[in-house]
C-alpha atoms as a PDB file:
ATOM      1  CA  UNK A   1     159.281 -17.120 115.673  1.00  0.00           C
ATOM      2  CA  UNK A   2     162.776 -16.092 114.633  1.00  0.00           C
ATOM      3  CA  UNK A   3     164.799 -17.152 117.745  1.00  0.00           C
ATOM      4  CA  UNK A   4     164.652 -21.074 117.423  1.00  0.00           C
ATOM      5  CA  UNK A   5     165.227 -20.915 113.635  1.00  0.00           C
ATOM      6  CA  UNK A   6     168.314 -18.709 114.719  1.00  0.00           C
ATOM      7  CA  UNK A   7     169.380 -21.023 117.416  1.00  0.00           C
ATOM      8  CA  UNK A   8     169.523 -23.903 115.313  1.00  0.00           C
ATOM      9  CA  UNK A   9     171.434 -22.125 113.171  1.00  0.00           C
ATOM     10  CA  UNK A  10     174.052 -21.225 115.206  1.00  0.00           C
ATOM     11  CA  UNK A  11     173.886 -24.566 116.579  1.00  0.00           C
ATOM     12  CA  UNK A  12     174.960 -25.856 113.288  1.00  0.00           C
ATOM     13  CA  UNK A  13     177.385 -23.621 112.649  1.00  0.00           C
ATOM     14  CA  UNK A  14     179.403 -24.285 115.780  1.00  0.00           C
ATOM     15  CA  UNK A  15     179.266 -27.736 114.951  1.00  0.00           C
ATOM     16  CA  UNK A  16     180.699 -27.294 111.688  1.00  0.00           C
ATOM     17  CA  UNK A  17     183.150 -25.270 113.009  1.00  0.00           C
ATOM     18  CA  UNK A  18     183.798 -27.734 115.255  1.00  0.00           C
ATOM     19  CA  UNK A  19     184.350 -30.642 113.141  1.00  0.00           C
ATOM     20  CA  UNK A  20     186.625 -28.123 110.695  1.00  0.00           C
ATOM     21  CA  UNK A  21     188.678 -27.576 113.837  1.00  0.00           C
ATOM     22  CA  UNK A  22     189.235 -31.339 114.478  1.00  0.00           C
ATOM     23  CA  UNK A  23     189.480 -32.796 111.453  1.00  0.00           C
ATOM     24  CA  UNK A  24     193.006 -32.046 110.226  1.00  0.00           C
ATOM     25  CA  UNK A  25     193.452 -33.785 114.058  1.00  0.00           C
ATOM     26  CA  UNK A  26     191.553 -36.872 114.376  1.00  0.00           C
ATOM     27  CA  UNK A  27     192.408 -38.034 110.082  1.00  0.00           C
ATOM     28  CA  UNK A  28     195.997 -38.583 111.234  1.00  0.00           C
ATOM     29  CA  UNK A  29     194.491 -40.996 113.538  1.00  0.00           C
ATOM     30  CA  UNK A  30     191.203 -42.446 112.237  1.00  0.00           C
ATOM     31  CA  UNK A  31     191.874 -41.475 108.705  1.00  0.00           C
ATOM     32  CA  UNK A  32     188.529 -39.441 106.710  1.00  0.00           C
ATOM     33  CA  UNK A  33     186.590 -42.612 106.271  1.00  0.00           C
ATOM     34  CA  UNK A  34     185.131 -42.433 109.793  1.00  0.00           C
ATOM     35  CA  UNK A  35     184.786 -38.821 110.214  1.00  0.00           C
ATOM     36  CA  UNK A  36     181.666 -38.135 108.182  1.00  0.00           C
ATOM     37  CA  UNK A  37     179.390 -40.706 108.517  1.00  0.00           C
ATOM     38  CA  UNK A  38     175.024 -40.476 107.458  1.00  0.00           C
ATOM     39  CA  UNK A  39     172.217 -39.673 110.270  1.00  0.00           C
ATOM     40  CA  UNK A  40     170.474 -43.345 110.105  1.00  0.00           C
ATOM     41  CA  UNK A  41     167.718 -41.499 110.755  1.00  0.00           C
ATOM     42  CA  UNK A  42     167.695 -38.960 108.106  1.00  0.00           C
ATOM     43  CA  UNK A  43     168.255 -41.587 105.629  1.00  0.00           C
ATOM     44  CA  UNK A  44     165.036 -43.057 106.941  1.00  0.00           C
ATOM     45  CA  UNK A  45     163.208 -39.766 106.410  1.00  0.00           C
ATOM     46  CA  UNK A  46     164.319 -39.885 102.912  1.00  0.00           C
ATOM     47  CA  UNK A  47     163.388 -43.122 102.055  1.00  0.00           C
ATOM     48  CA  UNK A  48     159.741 -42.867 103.513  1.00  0.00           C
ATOM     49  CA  UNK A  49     159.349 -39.279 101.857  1.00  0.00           C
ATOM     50  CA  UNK A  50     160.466 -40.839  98.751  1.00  0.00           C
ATOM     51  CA  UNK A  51     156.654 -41.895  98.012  1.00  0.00           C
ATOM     52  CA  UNK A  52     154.630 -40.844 101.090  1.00  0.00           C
ATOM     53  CA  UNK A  53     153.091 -37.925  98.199  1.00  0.00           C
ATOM     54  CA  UNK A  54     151.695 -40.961  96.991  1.00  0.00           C
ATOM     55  CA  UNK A  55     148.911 -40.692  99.327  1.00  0.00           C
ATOM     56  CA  UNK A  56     148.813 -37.393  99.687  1.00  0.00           C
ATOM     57  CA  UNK A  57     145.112 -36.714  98.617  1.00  0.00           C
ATOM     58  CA  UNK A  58     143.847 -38.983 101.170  1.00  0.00           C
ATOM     59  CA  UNK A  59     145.966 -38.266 103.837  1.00  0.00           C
ATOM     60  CA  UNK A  60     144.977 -34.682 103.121  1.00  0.00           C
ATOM     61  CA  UNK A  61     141.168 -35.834 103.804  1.00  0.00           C
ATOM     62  CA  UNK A  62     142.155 -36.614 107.343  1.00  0.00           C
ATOM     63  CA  UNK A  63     143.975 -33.377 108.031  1.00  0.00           C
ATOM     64  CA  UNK A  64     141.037 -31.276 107.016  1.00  0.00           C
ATOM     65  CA  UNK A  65     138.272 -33.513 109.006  1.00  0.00           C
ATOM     66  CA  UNK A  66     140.459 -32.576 111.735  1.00  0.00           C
ATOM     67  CA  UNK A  67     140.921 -28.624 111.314  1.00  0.00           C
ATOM     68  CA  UNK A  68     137.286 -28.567 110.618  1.00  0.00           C
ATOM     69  CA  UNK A  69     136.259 -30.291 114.134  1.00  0.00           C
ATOM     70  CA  UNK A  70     139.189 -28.335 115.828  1.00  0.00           C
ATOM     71  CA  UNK A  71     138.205 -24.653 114.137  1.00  0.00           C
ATOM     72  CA  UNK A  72     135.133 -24.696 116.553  1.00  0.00           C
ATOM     73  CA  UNK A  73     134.886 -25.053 120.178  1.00  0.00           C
ATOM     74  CA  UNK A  74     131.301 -25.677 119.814  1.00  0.00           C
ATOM     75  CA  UNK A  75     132.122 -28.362 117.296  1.00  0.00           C
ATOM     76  CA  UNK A  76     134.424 -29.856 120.105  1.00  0.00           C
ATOM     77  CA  UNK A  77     131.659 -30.202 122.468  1.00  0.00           C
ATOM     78  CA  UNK A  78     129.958 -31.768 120.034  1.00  0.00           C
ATOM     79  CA  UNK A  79     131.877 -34.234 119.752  1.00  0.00           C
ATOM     80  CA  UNK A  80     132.890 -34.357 122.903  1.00  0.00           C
ATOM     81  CA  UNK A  81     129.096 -35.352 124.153  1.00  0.00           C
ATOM     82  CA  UNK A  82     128.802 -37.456 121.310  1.00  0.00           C
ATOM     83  CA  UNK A  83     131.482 -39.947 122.492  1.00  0.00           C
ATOM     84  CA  UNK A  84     130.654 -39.771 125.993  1.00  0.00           C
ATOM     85  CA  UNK A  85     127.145 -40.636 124.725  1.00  0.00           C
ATOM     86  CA  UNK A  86     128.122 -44.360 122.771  1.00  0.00           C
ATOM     87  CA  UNK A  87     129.931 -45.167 125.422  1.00  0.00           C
ATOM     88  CA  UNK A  88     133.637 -43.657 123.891  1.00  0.00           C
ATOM     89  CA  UNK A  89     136.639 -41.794 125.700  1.00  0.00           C
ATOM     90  CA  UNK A  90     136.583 -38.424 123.628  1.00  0.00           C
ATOM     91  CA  UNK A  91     140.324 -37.301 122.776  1.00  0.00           C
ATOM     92  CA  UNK A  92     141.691 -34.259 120.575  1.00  0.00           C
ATOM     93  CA  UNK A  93     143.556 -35.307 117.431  1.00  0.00           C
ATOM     94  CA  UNK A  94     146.599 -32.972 116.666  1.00  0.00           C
ATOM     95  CA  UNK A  95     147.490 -32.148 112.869  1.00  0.00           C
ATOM     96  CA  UNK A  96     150.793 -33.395 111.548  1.00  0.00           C
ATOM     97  CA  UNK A  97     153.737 -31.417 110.315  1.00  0.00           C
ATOM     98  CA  UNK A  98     155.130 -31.513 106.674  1.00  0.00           C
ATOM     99  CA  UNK A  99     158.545 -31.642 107.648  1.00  0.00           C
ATOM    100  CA  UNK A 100     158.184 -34.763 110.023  1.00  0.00           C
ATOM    101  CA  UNK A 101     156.546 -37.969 108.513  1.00  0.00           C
ATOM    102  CA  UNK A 102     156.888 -39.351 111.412  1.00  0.00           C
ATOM    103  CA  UNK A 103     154.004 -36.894 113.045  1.00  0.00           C
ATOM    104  CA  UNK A 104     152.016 -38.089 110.041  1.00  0.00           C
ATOM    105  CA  UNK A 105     152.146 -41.754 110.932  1.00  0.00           C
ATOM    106  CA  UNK A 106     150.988 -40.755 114.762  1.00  0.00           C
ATOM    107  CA  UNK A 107     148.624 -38.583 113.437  1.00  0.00           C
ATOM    108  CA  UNK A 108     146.661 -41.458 111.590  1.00  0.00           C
ATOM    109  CA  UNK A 109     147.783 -44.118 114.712  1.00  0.00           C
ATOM    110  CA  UNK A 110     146.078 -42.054 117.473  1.00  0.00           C
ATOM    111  CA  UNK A 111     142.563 -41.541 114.831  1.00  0.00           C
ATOM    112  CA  UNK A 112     142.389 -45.143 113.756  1.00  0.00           C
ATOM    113  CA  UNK A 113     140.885 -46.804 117.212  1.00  0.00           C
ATOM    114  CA  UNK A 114     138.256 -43.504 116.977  1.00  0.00           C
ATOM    115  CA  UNK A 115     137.334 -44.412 113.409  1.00  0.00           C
ATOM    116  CA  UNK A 116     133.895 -44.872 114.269  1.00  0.00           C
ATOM    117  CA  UNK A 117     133.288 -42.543 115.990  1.00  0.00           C
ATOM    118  CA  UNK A 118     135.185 -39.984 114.468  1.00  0.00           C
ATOM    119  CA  UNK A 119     133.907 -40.904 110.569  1.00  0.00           C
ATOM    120  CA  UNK A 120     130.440 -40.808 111.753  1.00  0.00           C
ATOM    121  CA  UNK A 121     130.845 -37.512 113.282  1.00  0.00           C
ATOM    122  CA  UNK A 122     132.458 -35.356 110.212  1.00  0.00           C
ATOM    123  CA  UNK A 123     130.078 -37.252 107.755  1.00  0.00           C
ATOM    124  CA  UNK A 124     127.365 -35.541 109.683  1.00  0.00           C
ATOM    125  CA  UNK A 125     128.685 -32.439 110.362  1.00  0.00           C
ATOM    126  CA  UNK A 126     130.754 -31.522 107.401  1.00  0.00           C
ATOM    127  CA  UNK A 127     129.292 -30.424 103.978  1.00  0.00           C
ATOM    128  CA  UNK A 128     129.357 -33.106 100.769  1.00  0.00           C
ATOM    129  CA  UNK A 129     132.994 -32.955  98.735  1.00  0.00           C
ATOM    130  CA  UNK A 130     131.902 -33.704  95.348  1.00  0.00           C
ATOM    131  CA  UNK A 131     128.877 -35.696  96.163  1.00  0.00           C
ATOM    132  CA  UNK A 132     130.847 -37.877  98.667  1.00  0.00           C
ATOM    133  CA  UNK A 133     131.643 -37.320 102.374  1.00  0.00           C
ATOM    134  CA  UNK A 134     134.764 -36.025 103.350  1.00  0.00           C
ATOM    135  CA  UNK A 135     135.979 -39.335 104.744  1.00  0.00           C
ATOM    136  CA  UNK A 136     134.904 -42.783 103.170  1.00  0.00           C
ATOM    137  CA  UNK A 137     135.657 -46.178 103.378  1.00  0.00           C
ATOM    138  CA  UNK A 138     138.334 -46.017 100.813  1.00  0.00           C
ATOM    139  CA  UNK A 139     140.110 -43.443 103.073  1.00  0.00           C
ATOM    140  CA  UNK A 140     139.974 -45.520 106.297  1.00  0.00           C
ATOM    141  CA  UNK A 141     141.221 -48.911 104.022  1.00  0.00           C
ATOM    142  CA  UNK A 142     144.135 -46.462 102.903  1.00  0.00           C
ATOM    143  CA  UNK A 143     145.092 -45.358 105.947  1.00  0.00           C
ATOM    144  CA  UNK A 144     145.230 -48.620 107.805  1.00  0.00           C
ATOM    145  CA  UNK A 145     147.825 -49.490 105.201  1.00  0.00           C
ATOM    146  CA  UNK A 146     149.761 -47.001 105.595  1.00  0.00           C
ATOM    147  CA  UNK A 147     150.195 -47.632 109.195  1.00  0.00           C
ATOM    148  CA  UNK A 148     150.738 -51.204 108.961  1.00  0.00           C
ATOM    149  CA  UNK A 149     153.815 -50.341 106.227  1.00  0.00           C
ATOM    150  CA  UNK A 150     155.176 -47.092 108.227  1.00  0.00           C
ATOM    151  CA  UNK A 151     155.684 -48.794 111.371  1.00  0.00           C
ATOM    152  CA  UNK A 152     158.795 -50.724 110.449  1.00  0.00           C
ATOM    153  CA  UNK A 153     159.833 -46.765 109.473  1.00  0.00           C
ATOM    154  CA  UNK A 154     158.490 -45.609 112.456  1.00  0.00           C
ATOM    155  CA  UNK A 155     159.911 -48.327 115.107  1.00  0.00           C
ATOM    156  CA  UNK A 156     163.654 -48.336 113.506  1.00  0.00           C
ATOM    157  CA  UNK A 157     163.872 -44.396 113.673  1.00  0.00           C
ATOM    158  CA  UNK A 158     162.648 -44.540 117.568  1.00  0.00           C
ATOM    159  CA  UNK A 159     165.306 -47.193 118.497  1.00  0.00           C
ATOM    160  CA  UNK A 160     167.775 -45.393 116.719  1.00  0.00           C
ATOM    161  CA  UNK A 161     166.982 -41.907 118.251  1.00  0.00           C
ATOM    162  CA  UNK A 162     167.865 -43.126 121.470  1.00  0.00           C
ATOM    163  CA  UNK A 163     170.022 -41.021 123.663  1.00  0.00           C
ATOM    164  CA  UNK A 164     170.364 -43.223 126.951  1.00  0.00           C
ATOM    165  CA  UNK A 165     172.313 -46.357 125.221  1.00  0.00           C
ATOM    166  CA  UNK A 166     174.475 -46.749 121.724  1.00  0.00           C
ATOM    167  CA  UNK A 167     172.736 -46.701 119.071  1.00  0.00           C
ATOM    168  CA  UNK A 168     175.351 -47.195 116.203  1.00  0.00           C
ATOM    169  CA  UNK A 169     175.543 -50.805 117.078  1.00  0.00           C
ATOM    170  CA  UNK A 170     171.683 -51.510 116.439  1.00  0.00           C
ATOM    171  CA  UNK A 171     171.963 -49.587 112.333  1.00  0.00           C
ATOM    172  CA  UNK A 172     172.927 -52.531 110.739  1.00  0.00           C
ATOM    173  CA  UNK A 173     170.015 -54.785 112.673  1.00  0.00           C
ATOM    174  CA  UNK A 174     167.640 -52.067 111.340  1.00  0.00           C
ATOM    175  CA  UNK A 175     168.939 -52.095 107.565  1.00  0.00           C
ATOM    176  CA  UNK A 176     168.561 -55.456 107.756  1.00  0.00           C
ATOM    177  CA  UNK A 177     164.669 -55.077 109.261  1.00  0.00           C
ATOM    178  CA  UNK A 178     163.950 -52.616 106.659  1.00  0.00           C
ATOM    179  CA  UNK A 179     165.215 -54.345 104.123  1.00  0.00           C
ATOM    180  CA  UNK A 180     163.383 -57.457 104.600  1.00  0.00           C
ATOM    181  CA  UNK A 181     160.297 -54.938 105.008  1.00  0.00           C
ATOM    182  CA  UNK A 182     160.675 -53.463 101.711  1.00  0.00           C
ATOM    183  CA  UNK A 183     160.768 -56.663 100.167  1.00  0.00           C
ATOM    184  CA  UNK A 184     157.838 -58.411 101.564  1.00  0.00           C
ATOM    185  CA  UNK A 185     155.803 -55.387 100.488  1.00  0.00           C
ATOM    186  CA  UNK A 186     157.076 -55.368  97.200  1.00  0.00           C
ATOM    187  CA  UNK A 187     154.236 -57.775  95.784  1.00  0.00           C
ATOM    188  CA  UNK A 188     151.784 -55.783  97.621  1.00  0.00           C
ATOM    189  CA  UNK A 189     148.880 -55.352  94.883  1.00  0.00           C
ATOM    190  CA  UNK A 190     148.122 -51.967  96.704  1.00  0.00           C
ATOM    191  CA  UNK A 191     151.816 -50.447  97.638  1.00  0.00           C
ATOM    192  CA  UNK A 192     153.986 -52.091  95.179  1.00  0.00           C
ATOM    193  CA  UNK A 193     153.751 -49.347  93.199  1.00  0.00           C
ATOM    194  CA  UNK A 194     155.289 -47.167  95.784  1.00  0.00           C
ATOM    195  CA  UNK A 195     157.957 -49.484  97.218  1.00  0.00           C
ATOM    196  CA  UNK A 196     160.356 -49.650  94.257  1.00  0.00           C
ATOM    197  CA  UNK A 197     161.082 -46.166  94.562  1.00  0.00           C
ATOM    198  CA  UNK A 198     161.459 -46.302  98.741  1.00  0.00           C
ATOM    199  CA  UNK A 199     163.615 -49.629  97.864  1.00  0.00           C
ATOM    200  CA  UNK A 200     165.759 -47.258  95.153  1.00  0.00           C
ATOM    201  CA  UNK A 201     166.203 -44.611  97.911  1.00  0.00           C
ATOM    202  CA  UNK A 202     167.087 -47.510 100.493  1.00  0.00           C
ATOM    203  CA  UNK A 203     170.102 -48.704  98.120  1.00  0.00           C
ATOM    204  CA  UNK A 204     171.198 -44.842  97.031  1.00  0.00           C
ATOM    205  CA  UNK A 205     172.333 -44.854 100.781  1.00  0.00           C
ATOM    206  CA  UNK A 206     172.652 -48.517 102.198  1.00  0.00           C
ATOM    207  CA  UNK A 207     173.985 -50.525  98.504  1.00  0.00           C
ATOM    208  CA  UNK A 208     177.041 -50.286 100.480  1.00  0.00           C
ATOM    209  CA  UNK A 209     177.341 -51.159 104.210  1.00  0.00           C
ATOM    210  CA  UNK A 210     178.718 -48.190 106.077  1.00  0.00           C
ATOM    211  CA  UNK A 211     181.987 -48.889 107.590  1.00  0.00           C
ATOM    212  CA  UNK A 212     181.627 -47.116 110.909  1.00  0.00           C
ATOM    213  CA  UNK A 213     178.626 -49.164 111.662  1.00  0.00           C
ATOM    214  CA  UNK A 214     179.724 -52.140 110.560  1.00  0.00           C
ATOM    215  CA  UNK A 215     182.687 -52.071 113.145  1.00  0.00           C
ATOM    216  CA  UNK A 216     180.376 -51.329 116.008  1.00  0.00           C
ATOM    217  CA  UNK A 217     178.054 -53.719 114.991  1.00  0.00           C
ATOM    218  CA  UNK A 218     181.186 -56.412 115.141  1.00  0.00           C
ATOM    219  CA  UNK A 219     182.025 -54.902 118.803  1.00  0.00           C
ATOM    220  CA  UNK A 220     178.502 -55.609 119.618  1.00  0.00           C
ATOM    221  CA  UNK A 221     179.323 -58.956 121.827  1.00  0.00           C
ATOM    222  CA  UNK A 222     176.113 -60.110 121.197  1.00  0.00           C
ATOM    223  CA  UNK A 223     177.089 -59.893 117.151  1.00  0.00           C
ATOM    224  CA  UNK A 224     180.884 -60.230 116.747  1.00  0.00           C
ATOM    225  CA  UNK A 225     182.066 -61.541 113.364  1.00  0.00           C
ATOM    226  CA  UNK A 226     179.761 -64.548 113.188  1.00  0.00           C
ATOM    227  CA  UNK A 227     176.639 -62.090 113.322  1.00  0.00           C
ATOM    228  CA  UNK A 228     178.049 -60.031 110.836  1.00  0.00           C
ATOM    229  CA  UNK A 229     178.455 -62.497 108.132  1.00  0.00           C
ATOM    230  CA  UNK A 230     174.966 -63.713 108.656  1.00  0.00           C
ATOM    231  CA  UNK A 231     174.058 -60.079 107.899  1.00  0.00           C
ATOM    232  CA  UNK A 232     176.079 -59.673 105.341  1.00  0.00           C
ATOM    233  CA  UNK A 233     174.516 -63.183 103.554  1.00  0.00           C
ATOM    234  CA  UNK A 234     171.029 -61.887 103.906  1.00  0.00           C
ATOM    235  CA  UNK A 235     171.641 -58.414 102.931  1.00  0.00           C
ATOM    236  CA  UNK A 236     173.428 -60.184  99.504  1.00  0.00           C
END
């Protein structure tokens, strides 16, 4: 288990090295503005992180429903013979990772269409919590809007992880689409609660348009000046 965390390691230490080496080279040039500029990503992570330990209990109901039909390969026949029984395509639901929302939000997108299923399953098989089953309505309303809010998240960080086309040109479109997002949730009787704090995060890194991507934004020929004063208006 040690070798990847030492690879990355070294990975980011030759980078740094790197960028130390061509620094004093490239300022002359491009000046220090334009040398150290935010992962768009990243700052995505941190803003959905900001509050996702809001749900935490209930999103914690789902992971151990899973373990528990996953600890047993008898359980996973089960299952597996109920579905084919009403008629369902069985699948096998993979637990998230702390470090990586983004696993979370798949996590809860590839149970959803199985809720049925699924819900009806664990409530049989696994023991009362507290009187209640393990998974309840409440849970399944939860969930479904937590998916409908994290895909704006979820979307923006795909587009911009691309590696086959330029992605700083498409930053600003997404600040713009998250933006928007964060506002039309923030009446949300259920979530409102948690978006001022993702909408804090959001202006900690964003209150002021980065300059790199605003320039390749402008380059964009399908933006140019006109589209980024239009931005600019809405994002004022």
């Amino acid at each position: 288990m040690a070798t990847p965390v030492l690879w990355v390691h070294s990975r980011m230490s030759k980078n740094t090295a790197a960028i130390g080496k061509l620094s004093p080279s490239l300022s002359g040039y491009v000046g220090k503005l334009f040398l150290h500029q935010r992962c768009a990503c990243h700052i995505i992570n941190l803003i959905v992180k900001a509050d996702l330990d809001v749900f935490k209990p209930m999103i914690s109901a789902f992971r151990t429903a899973i373990s528990f039909l996953n600890s047993s390969n008898q359980r996973i026949v089960a299952y597996k013979s109920y579905c084919i029984a009403v008629g369902v395509r069985p699948r096998k639901f993979a637990l998230d990772m702390d470090v990586r929302w983004n696993s979370t939000y798949l996590m809860l997108k590839h149970l959803m269409p199985h809720k049925n299923t699924f819900s009806v399953f664990i409530t049989t098989q696994h023991p009362l919590v507290e009187g209640q089953p393990l998974l309840t309505e409440t849970h399944w309303y939860v969930v479904e809007k937590i998916l409908l809010y994290l895909e704006q998240f979820y979307d923006s960080t795909v587009v911009l992880s691309g590696i086959y086309y330029p992605t700083a040109p498409l930053v600003l479109h997404h600040v713009l689409e998250i933006d928007g997002h964060l506002s039309t949730y923030k009446y949300d009787d259920d979530l409102k609660n948690v978006v001022a704090p993702m909408k804090a995060k959001y202006l900690c890194y964003w209150c002021d348009i980065p300059m790199l991507y605003s320039f390749a934004f402008i380059l964009d020929p399908r933006a140019k000046m006109t589209g980024f004063s239009n931005v600019l208006q809405l994002l004022s």
